[in-house]
C-alpha atoms as a PDB file:
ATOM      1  CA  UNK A   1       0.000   0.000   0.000  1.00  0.00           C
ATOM      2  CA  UNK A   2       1.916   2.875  -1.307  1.00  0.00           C
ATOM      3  CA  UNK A   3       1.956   6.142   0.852  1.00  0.00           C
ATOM      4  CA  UNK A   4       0.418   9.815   0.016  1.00  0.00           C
ATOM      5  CA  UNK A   5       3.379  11.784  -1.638  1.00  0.00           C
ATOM      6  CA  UNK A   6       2.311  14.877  -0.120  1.00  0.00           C
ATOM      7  CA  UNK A   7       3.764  13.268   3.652  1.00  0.00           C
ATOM      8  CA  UNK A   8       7.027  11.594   2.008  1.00  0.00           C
ATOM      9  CA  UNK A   9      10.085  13.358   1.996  1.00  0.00           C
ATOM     10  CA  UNK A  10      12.556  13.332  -0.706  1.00  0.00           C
ATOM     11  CA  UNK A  11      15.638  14.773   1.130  1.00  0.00           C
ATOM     12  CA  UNK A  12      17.344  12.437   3.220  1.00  0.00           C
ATOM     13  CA  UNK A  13      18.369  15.521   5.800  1.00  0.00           C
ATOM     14  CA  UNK A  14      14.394  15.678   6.222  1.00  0.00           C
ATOM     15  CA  UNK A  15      13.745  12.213   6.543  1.00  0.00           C
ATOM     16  CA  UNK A  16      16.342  12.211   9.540  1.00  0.00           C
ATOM     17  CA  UNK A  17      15.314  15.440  11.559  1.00  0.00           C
ATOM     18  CA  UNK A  18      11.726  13.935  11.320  1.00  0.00           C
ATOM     19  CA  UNK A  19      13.312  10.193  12.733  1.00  0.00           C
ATOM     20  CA  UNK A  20      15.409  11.840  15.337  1.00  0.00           C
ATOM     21  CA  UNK A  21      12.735  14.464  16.186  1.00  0.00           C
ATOM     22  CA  UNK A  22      10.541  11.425  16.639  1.00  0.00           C
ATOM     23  CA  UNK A  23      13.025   9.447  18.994  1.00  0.00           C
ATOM     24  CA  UNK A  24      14.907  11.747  20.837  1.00  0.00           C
ATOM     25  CA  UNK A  25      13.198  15.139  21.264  1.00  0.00           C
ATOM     26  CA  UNK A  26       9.882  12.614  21.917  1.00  0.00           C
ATOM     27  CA  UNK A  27      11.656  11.064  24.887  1.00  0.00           C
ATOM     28  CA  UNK A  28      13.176  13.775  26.058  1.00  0.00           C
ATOM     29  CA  UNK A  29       9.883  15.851  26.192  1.00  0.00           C
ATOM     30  CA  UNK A  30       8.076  12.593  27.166  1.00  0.00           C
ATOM     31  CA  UNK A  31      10.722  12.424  30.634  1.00  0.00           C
ATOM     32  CA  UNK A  32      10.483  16.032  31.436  1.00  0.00           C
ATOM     33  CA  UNK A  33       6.480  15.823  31.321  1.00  0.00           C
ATOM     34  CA  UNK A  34       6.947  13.205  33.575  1.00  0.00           C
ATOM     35  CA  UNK A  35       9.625  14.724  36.312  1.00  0.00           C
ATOM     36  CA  UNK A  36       7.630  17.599  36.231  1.00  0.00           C
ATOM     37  CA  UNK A  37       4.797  15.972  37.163  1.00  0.00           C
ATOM     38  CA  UNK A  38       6.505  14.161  39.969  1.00  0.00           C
ATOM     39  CA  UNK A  39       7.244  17.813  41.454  1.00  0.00           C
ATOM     40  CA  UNK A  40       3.871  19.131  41.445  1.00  0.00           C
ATOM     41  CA  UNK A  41       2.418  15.579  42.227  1.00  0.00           C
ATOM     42  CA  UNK A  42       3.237  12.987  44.929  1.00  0.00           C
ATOM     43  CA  UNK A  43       6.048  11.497  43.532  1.00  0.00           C
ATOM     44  CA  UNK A  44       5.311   8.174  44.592  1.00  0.00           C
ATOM     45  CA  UNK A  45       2.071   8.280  42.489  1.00  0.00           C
ATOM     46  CA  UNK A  46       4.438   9.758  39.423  1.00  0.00           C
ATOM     47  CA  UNK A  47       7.496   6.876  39.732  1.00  0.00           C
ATOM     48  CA  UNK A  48       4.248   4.028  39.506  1.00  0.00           C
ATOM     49  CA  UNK A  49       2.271   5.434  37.201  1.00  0.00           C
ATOM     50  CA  UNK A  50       5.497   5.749  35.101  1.00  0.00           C
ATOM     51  CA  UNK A  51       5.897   2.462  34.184  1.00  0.00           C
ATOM     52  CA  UNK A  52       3.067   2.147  32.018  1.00  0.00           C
ATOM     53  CA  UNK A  53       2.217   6.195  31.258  1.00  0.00           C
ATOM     54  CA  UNK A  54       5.779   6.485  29.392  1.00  0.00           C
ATOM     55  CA  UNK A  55       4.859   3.977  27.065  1.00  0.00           C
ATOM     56  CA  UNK A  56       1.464   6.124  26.015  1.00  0.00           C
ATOM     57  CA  UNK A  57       3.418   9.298  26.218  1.00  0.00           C
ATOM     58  CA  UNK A  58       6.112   8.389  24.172  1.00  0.00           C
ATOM     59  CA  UNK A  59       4.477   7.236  21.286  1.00  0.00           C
ATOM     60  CA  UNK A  60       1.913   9.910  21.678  1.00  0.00           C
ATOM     61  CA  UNK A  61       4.911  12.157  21.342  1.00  0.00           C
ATOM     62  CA  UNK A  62       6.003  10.081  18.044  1.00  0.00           C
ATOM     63  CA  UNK A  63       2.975  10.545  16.261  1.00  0.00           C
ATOM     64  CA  UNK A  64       2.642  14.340  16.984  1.00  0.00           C
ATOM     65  CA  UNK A  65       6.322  14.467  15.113  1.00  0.00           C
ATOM     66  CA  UNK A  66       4.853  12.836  12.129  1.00  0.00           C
ATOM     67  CA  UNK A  67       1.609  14.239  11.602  1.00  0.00           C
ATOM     68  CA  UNK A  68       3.544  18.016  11.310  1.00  0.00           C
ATOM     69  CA  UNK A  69       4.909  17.658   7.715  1.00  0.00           C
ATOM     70  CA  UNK A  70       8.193  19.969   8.050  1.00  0.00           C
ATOM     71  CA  UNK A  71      10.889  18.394  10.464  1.00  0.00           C
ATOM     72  CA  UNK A  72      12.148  21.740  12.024  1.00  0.00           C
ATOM     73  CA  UNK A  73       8.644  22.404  13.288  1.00  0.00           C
ATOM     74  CA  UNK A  74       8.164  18.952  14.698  1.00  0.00           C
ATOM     75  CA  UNK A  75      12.203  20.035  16.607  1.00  0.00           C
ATOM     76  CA  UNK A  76      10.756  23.350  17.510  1.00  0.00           C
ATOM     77  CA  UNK A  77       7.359  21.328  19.220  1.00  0.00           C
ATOM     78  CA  UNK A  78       9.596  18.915  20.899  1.00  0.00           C
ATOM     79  CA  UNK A  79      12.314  21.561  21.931  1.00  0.00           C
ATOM     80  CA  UNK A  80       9.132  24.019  23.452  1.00  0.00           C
ATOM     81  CA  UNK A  81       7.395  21.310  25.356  1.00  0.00           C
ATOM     82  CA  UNK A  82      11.133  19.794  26.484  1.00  0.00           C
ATOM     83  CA  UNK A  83      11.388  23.830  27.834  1.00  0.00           C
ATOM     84  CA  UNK A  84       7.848  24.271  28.994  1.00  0.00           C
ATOM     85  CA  UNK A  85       8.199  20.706  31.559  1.00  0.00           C
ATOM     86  CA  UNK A  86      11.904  22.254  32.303  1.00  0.00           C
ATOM     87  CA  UNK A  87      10.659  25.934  33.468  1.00  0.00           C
ATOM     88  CA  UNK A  88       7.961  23.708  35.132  1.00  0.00           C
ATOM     89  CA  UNK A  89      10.402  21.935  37.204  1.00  0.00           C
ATOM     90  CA  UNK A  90      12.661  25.210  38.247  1.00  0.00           C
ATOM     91  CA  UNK A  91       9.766  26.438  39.388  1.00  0.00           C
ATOM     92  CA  UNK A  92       8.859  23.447  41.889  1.00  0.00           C
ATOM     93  CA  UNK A  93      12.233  23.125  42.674  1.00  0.00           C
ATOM     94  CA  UNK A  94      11.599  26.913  43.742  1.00  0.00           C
END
């Protein structure tokens, strides 16, 4: 089942910012999310919760990457939540 053309991307530069953006910038907004919420929450609630949460958030975070279509906007998404959950946790460590 061949895919829309309109979501593929013929540069290889694009098709590894949107990968990467998808992997790392996911996780890494997906674990601030979540030690931000173990600030503001109980944090023994947070670390159980975790173990199955991370695995919806994660993904979650994955699939907001690829439905943006340009890869620096899905970076600039993952880079503004990833500082969003950070200012969130200065300020409970506050």
């Amino acid at each position: 089942m061949p895919a829309k053309k309109k979501y593929l991307h013929q540069s290889s530069w694009a098709k590894t910012g949107k990968f990467t953006a998808a992997l790392l910038g996911g996780l890494f907004a997906s674990i601030g999310i979540h030690m931000a919420l173990a600030l503001w929450l109980d944090p023994r609630i947070v670390i159980s919760t975790t173990l199955w949460s991370m695995f919806l958030v994660w993904p979650a975070m994955m699939l907001i990457v690829y439905w943006i279509k340009k890869p620096w906007v899905s970076w600039a998404v993952m880079l503004g939540l990833t500082v969003v959950s950070g200012l969130f946790i200065f300020l409970g460590k506050m």
